[in-house]
C-alpha atoms as a PDB file:
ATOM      1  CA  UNK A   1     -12.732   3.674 -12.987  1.00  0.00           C
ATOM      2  CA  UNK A   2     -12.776   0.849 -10.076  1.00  0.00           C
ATOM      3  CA  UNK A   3      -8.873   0.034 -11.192  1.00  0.00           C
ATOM      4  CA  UNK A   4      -8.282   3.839 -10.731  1.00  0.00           C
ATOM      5  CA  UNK A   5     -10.137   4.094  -7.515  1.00  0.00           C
ATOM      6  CA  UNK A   6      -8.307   1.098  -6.047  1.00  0.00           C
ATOM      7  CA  UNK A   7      -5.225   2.474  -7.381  1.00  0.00           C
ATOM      8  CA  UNK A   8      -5.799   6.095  -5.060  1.00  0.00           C
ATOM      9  CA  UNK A   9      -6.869   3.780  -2.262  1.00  0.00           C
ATOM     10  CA  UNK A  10      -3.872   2.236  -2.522  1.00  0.00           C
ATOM     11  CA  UNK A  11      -1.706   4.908  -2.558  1.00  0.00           C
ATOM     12  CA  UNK A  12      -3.208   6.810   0.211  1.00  0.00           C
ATOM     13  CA  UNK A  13      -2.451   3.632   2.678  1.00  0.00           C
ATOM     14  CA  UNK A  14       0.881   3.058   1.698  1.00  0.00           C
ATOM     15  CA  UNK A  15       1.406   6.830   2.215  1.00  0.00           C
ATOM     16  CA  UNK A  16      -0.435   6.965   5.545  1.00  0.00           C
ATOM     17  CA  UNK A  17       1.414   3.441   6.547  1.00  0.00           C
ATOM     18  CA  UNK A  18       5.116   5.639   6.406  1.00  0.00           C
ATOM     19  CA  UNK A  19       3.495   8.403   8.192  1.00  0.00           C
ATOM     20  CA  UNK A  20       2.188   5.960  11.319  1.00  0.00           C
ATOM     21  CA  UNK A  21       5.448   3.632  10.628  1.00  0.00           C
ATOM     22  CA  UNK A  22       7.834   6.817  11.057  1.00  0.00           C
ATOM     23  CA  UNK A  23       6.892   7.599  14.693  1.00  0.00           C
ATOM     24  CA  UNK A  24       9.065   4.407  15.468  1.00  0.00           C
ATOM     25  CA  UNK A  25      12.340   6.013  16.343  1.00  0.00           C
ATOM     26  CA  UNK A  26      10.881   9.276  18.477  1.00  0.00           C
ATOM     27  CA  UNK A  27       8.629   6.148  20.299  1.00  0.00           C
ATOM     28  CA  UNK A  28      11.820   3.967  21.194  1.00  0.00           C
ATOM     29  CA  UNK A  29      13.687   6.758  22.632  1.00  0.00           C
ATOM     30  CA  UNK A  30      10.826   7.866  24.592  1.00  0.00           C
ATOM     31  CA  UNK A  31      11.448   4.100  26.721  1.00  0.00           C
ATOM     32  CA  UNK A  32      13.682   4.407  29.551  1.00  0.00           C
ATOM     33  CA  UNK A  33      14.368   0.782  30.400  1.00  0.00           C
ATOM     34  CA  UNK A  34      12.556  -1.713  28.697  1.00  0.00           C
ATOM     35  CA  UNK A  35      14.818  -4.418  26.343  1.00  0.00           C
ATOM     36  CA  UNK A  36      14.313  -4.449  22.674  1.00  0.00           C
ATOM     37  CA  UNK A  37      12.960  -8.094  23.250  1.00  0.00           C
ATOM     38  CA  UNK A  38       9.867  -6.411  25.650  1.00  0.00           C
ATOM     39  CA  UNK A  39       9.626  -3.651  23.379  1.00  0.00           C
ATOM     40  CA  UNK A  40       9.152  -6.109  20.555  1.00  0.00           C
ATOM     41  CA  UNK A  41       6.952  -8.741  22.394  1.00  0.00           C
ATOM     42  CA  UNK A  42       5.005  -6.399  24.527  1.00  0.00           C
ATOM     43  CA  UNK A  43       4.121  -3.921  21.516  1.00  0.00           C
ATOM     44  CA  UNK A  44       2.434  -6.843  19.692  1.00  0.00           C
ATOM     45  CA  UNK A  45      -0.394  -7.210  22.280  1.00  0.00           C
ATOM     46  CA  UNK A  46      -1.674  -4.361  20.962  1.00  0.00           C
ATOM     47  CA  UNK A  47      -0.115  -4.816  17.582  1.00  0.00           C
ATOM     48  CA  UNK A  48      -2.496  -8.133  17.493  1.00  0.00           C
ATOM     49  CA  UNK A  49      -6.016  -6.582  19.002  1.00  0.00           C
ATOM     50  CA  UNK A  50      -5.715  -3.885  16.247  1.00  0.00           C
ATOM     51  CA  UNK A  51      -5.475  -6.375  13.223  1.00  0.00           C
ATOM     52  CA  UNK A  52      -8.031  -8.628  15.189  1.00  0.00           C
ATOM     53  CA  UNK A  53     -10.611  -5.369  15.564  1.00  0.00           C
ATOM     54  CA  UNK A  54     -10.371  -4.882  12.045  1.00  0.00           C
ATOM     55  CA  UNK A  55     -10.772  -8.588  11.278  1.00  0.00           C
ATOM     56  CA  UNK A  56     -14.065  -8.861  13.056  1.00  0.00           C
ATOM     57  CA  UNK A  57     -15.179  -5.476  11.611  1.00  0.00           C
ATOM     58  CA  UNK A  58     -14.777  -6.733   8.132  1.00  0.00           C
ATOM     59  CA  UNK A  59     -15.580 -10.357   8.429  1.00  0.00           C
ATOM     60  CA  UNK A  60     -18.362 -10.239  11.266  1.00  0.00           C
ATOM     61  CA  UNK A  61     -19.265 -14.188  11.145  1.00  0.00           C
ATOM     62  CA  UNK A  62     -17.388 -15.224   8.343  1.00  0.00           C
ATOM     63  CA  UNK A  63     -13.916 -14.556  10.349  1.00  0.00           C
ATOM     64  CA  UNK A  64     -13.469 -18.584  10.582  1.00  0.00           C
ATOM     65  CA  UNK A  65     -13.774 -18.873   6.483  1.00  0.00           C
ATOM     66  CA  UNK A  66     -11.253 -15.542   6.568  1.00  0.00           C
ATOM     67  CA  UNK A  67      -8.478 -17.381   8.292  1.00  0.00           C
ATOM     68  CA  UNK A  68      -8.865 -20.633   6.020  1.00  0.00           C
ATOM     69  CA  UNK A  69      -8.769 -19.010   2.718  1.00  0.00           C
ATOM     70  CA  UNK A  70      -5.230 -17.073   3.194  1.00  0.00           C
ATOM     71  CA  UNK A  71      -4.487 -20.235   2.272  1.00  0.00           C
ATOM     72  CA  UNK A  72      -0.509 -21.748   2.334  1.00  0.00           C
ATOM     73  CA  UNK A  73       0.546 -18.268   1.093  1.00  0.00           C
ATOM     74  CA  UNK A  74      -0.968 -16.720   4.159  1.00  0.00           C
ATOM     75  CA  UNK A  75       1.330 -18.988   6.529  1.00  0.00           C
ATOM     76  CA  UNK A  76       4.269 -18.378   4.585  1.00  0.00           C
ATOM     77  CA  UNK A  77       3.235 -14.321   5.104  1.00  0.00           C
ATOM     78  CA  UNK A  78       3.307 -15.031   9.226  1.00  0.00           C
ATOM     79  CA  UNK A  79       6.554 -16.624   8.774  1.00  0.00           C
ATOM     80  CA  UNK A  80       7.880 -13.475   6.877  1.00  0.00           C
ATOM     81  CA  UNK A  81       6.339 -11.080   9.546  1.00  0.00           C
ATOM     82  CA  UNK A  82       7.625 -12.639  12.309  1.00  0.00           C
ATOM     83  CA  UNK A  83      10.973 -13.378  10.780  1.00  0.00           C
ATOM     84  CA  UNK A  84      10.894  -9.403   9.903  1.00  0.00           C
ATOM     85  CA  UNK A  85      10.367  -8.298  13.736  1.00  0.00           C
ATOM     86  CA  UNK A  86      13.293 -10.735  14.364  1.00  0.00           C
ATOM     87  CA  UNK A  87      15.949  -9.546  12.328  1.00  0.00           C
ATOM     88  CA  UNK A  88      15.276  -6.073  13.248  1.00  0.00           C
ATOM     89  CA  UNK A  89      15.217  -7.047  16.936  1.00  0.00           C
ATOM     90  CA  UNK A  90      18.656  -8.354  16.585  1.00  0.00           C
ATOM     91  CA  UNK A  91      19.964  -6.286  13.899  1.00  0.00           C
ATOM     92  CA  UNK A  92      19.120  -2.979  15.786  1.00  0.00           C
ATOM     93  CA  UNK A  93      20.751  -4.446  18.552  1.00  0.00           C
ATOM     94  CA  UNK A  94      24.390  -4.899  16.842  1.00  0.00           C
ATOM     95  CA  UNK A  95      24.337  -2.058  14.773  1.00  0.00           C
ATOM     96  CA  UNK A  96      23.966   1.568  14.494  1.00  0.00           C
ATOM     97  CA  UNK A  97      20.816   3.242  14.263  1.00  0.00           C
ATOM     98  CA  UNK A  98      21.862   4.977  10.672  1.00  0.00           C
ATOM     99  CA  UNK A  99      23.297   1.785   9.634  1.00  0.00           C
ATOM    100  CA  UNK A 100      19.687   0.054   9.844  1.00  0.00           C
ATOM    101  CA  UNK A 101      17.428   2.644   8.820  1.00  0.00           C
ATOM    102  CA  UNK A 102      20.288   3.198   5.549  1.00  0.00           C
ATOM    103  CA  UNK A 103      19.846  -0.602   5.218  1.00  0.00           C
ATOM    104  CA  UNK A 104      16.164  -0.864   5.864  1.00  0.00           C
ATOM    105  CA  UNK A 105      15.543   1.491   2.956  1.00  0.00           C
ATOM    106  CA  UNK A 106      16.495  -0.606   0.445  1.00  0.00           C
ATOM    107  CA  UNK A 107      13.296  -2.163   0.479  1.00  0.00           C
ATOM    108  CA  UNK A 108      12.431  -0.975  -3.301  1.00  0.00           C
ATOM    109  CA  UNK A 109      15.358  -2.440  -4.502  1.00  0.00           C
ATOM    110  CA  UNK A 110      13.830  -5.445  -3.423  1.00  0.00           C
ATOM    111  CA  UNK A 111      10.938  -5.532  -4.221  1.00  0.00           C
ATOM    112  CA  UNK A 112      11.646  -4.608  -8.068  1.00  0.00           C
ATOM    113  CA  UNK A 113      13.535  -7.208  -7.921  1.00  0.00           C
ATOM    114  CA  UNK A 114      10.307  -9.234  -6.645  1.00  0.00           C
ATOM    115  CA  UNK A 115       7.929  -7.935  -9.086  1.00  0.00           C
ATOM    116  CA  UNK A 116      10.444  -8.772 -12.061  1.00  0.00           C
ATOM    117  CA  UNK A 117      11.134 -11.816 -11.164  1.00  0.00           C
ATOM    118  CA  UNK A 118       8.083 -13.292  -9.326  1.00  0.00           C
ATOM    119  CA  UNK A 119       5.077 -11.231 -10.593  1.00  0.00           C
ATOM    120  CA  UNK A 120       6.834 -11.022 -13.909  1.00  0.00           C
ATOM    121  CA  UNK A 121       6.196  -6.897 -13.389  1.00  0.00           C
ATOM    122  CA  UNK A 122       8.316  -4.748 -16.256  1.00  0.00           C
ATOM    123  CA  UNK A 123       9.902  -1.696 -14.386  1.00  0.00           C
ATOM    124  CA  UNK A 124       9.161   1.336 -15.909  1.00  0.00           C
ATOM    125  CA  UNK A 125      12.016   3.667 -16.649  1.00  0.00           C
ATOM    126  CA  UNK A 126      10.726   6.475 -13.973  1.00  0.00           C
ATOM    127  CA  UNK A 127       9.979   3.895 -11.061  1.00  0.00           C
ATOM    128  CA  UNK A 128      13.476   3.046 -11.720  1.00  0.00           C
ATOM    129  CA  UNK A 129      14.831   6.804 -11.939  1.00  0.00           C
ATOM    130  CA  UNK A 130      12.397   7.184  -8.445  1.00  0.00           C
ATOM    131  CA  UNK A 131      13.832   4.133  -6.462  1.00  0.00           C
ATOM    132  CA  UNK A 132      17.594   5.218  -7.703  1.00  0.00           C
ATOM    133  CA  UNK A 133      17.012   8.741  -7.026  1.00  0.00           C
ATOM    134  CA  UNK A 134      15.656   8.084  -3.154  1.00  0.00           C
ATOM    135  CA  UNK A 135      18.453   5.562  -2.863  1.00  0.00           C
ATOM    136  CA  UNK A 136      20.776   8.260  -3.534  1.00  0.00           C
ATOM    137  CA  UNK A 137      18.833  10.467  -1.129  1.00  0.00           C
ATOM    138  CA  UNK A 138      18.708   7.753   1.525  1.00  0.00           C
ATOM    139  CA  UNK A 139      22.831   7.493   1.099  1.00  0.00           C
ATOM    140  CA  UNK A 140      23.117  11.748   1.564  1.00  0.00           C
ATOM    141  CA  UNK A 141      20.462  11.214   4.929  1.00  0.00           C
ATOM    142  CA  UNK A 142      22.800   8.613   6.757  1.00  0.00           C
ATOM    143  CA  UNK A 143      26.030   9.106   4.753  1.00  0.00           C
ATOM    144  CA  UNK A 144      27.914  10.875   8.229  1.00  0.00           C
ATOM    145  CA  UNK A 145      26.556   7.859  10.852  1.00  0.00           C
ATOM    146  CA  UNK A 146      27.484   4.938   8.655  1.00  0.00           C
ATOM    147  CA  UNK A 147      29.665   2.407  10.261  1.00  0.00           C
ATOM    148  CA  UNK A 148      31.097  -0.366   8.105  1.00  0.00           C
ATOM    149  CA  UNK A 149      32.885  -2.402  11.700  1.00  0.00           C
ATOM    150  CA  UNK A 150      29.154  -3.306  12.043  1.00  0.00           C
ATOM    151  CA  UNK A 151      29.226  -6.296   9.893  1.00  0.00           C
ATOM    152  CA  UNK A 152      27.101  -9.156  11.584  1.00  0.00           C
ATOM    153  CA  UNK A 153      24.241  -6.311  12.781  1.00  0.00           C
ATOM    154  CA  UNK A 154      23.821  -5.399   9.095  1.00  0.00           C
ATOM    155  CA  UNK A 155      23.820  -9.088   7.700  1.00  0.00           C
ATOM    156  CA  UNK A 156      20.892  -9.072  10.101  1.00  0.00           C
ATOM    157  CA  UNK A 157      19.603  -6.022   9.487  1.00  0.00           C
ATOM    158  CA  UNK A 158      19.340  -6.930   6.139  1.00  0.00           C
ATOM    159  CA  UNK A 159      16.553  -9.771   6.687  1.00  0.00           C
ATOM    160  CA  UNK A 160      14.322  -6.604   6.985  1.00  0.00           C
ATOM    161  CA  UNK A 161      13.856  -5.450   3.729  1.00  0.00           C
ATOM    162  CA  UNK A 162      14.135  -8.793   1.542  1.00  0.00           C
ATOM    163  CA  UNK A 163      11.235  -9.912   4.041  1.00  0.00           C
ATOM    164  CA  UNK A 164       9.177  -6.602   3.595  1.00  0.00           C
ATOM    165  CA  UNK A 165       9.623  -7.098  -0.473  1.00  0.00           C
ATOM    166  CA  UNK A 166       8.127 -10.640  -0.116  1.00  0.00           C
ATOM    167  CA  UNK A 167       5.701  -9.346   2.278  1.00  0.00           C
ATOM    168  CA  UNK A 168       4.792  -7.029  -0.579  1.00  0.00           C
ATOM    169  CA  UNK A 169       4.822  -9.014  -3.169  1.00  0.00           C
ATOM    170  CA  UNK A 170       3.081 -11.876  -1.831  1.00  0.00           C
ATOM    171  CA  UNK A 171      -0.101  -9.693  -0.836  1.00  0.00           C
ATOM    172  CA  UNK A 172       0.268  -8.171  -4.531  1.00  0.00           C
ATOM    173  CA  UNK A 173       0.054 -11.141  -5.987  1.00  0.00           C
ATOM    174  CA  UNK A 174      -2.992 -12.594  -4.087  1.00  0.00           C
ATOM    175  CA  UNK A 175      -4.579  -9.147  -4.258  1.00  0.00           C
ATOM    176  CA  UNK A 176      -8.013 -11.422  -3.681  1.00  0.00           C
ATOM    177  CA  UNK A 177      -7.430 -12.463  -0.454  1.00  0.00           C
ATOM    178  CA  UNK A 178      -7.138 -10.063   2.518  1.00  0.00           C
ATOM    179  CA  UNK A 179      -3.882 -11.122   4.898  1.00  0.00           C
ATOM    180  CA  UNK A 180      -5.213  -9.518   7.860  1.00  0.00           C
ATOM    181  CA  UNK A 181      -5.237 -12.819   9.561  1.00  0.00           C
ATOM    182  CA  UNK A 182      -2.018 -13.592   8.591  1.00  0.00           C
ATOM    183  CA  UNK A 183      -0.836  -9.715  10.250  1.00  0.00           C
ATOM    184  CA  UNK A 184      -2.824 -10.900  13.589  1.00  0.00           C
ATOM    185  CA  UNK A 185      -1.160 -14.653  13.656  1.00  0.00           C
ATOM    186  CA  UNK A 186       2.470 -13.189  13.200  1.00  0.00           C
ATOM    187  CA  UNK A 187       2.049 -10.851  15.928  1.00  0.00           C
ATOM    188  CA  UNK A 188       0.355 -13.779  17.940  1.00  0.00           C
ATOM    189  CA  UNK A 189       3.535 -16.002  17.470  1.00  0.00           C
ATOM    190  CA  UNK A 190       6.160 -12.876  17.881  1.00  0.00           C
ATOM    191  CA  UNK A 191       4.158 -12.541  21.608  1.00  0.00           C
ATOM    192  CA  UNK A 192       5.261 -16.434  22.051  1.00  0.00           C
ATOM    193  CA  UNK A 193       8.670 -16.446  20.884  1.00  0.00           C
ATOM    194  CA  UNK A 194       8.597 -13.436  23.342  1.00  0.00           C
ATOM    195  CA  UNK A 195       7.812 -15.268  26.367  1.00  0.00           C
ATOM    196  CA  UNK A 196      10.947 -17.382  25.582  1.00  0.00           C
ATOM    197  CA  UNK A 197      13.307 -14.729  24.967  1.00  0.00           C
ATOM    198  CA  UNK A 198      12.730 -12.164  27.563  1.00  0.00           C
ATOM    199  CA  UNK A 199      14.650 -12.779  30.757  1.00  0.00           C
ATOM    200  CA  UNK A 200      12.665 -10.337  33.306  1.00  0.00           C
ATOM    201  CA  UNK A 201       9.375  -9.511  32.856  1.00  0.00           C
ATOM    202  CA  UNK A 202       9.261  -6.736  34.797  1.00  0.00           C
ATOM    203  CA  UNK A 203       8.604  -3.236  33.037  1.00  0.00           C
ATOM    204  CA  UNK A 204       7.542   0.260  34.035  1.00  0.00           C
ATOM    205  CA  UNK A 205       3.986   1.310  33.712  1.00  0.00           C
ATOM    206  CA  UNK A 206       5.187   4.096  31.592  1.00  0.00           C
ATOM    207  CA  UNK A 207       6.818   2.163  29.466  1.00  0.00           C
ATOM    208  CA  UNK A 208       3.826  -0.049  29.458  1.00  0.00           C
ATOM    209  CA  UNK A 209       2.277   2.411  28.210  1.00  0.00           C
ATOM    210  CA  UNK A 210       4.613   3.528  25.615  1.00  0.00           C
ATOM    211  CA  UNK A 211       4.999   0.189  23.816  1.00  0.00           C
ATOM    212  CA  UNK A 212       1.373  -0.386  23.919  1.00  0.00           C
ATOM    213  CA  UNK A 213       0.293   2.703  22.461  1.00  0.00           C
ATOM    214  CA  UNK A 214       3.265   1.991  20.446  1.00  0.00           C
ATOM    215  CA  UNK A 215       1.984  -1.850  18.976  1.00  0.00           C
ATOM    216  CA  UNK A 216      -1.538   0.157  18.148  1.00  0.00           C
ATOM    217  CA  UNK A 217      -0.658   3.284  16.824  1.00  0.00           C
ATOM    218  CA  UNK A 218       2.654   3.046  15.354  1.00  0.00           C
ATOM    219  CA  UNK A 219       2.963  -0.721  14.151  1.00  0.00           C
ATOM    220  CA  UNK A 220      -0.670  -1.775  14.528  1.00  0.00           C
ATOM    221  CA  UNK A 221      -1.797   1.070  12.206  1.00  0.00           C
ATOM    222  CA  UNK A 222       1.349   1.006  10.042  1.00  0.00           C
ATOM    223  CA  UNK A 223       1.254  -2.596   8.789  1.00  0.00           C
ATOM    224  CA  UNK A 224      -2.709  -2.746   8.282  1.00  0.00           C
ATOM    225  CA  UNK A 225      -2.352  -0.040   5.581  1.00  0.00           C
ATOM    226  CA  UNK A 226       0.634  -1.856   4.158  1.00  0.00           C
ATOM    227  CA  UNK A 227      -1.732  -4.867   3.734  1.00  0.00           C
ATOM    228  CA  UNK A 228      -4.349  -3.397   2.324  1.00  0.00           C
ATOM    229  CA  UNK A 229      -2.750  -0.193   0.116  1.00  0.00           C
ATOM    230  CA  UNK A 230      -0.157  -3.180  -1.271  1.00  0.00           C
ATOM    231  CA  UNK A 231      -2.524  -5.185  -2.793  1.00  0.00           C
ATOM    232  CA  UNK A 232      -3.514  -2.556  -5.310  1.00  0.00           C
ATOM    233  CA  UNK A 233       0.332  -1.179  -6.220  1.00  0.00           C
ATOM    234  CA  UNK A 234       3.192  -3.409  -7.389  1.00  0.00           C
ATOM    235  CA  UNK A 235       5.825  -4.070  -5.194  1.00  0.00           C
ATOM    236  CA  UNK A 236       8.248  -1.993  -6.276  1.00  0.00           C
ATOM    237  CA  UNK A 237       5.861   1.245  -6.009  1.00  0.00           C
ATOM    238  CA  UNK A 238       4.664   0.505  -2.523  1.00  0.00           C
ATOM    239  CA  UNK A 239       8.170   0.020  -1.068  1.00  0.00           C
ATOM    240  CA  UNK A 240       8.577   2.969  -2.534  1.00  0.00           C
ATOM    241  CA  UNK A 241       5.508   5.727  -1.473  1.00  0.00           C
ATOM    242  CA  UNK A 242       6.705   3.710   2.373  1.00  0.00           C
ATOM    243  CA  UNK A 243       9.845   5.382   2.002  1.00  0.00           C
ATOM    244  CA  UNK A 244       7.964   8.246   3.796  1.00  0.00           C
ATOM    245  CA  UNK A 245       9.561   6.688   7.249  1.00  0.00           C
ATOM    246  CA  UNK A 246      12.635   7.742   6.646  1.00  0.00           C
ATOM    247  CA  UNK A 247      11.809  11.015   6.085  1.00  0.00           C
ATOM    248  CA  UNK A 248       9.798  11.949   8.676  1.00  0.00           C
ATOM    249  CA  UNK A 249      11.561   9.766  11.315  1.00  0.00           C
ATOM    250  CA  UNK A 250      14.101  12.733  11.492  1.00  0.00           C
ATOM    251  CA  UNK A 251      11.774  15.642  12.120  1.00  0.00           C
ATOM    252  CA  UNK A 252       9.639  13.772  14.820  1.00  0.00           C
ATOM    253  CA  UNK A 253      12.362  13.116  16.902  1.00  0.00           C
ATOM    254  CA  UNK A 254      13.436  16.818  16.814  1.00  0.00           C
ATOM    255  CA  UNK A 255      10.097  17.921  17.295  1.00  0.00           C
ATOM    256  CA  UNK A 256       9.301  15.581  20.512  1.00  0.00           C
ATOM    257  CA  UNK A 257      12.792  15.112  21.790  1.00  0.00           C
ATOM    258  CA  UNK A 258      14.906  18.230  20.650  1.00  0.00           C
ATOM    259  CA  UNK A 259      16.975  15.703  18.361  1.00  0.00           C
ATOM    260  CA  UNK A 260      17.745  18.230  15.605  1.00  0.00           C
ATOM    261  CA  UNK A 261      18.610  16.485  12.560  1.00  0.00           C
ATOM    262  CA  UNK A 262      21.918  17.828  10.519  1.00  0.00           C
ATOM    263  CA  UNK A 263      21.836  19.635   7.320  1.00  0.00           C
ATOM    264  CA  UNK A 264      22.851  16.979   5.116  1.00  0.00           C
ATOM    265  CA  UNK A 265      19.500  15.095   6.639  1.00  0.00           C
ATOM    266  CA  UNK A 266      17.524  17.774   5.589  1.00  0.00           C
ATOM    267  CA  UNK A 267      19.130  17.608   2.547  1.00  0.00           C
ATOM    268  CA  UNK A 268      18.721  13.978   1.734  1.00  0.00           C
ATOM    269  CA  UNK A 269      15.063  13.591   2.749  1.00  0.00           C
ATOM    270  CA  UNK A 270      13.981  16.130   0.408  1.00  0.00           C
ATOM    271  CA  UNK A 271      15.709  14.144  -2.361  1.00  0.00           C
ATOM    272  CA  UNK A 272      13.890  10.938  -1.286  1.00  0.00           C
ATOM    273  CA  UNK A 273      10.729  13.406  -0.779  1.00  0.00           C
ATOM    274  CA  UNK A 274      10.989  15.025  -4.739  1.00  0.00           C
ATOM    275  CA  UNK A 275      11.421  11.502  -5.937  1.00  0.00           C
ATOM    276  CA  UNK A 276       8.579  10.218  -4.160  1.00  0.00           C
ATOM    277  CA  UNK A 277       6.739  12.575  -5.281  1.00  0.00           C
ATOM    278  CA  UNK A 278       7.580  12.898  -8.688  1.00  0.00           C
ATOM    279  CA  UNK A 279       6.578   9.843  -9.485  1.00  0.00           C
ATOM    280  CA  UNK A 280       3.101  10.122  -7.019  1.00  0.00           C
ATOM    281  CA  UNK A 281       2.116  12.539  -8.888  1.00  0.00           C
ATOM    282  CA  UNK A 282       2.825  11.423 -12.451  1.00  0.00           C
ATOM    283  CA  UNK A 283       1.175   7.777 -11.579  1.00  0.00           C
ATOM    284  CA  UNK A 284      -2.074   9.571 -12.250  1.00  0.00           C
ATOM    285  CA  UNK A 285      -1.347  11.927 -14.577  1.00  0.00           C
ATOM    286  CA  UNK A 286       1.644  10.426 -16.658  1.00  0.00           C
ATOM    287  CA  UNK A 287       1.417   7.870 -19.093  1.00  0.00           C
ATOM    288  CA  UNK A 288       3.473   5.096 -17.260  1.00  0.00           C
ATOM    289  CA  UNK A 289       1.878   3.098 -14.737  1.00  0.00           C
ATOM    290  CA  UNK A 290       4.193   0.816 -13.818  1.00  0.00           C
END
């Protein structure tokens, strides 16, 4: 029963992190003329306090012991993170926006790939019909924006979702330790490398604002479900049930901006949206659990 419970606790974060995670896009465009370095730097501020509020909530006056025991895995994970916000900072910024979020969504790929050959995980046939069938979906979404001249932006690009797999998978398989330290560190050292990188300060109060309330509600949010619903589902299922980005990513920015998405978006999101579900729904009531 507690294996099932954590299993619907799982599930409903990794769910929830797509649904926080896919305001991204609609967020970005909403910034008039802040870089993609102060969008990056600045949004961890708040990115940090959230994972720090939730450390103290949890830990009270055992947040020293918390940081000590994630442990040389739990460095490795602030590497990752921060390496992850870095590749998409300078991916994003030599490559189309369909090329990265196409590129992005490989992330199950990855991390069945992880789970096989780290965790030792055995793919189940319909996790691999699921992750196939959304990849196809994915393809359809961003098929008419691809751009193949882009070659160095996607090498980058691609940093994203091998590091989100590890991410994954490392969490997974120390499902005993909570990484929320580890979330709070990497957004600590993305705030330095920041400092570095950005060339003029200066930014708008309303873009202030708008990266701020980004770092808390959008990434803050997003990545504190993905470390806690990710240490209850395998890799290659939570890369998976986060595939919700994609899809709503689309509809957000036509709802707040007027960006109407084509057809063949439509199209292609409810292909990655039947997969998803498919194989939501038949983790609890199907036979195959993995």
């Amino acid at each position: 029963m507690t294996k099932l419970n954590n299993e619907i606790l799982g599930t409903l974060c990794l769910l929830a992190a797509g649904f926080f995670l896919s305001f991204g896009g609609l967020l970005i465009k909403l910034v008039d003329g802040a870089s993609t370095m102060q969008i990056t730097s600045y949004r961890s501020i708040t990115f940090s306090l959230v994972a720090l509020i939730y450390i103290l909530i949890t830990f009270k006056k055992q947040t020293p012991q918390a940081f000590i025991k994630i442990g040389p895995s739990g460095l490795l994970l602030v590497l990752i993170l921060t390496l992850s916000n870095i590749f998409f900072v300078f991916g994003m910024s030599n490559t189309s926006v369909a090329n990265a979020v196409f590129i992005m969504s490989t992330g199950p790929l990855w991390a069945a790939v992880a789970s096989y050959f780290y965790l030792k995980k055995i793919i189940g046939t319909k996790t691999i019909i699921a992750i196939l069938g959304s990849m196809f979906g994915i393809m359809i979404m961003f098929s008419q924006g691809l751009d193949s001249s882009r070659g160095l932006g996607n090498m980058i690009i691609l940093g994203v979702p091998i590091c989100f797999a590890a991410q994954l998978t490392i969490i997974n398989k120390k499902s005993n330790i909570d990484f929320m330290p580890s979330t709070f560190l990497a957004g600590v050292l993305i705030i330095v490398i920041g400092l570095f990188f950005i060339e003029e300060h200066t930014i708008s109060s309303r873009d202030l604002f708008i990266v701020l309330f980004m770092g808390a509600f959008q990434v803050g949010l997003g990545f504190l479900l993905i470390t806690v619903g990710s240490r209850y589902i395998p890799p290659h299922r939570a890369a998976l049930y986060v595939l919700l980005e994609p899809i709503l990513a689309p509809i957000w920015a036509w709802i707040g901006i007027g960006e109407k998405p084509p057809i063949i978006e439509l199209v292609g999101g409810l292909i990655v949206f039947s997969f998803v579900a498919w194989r939501l729904v038949d983790q609890f009531i199907g036979k195959e659990k993995i």
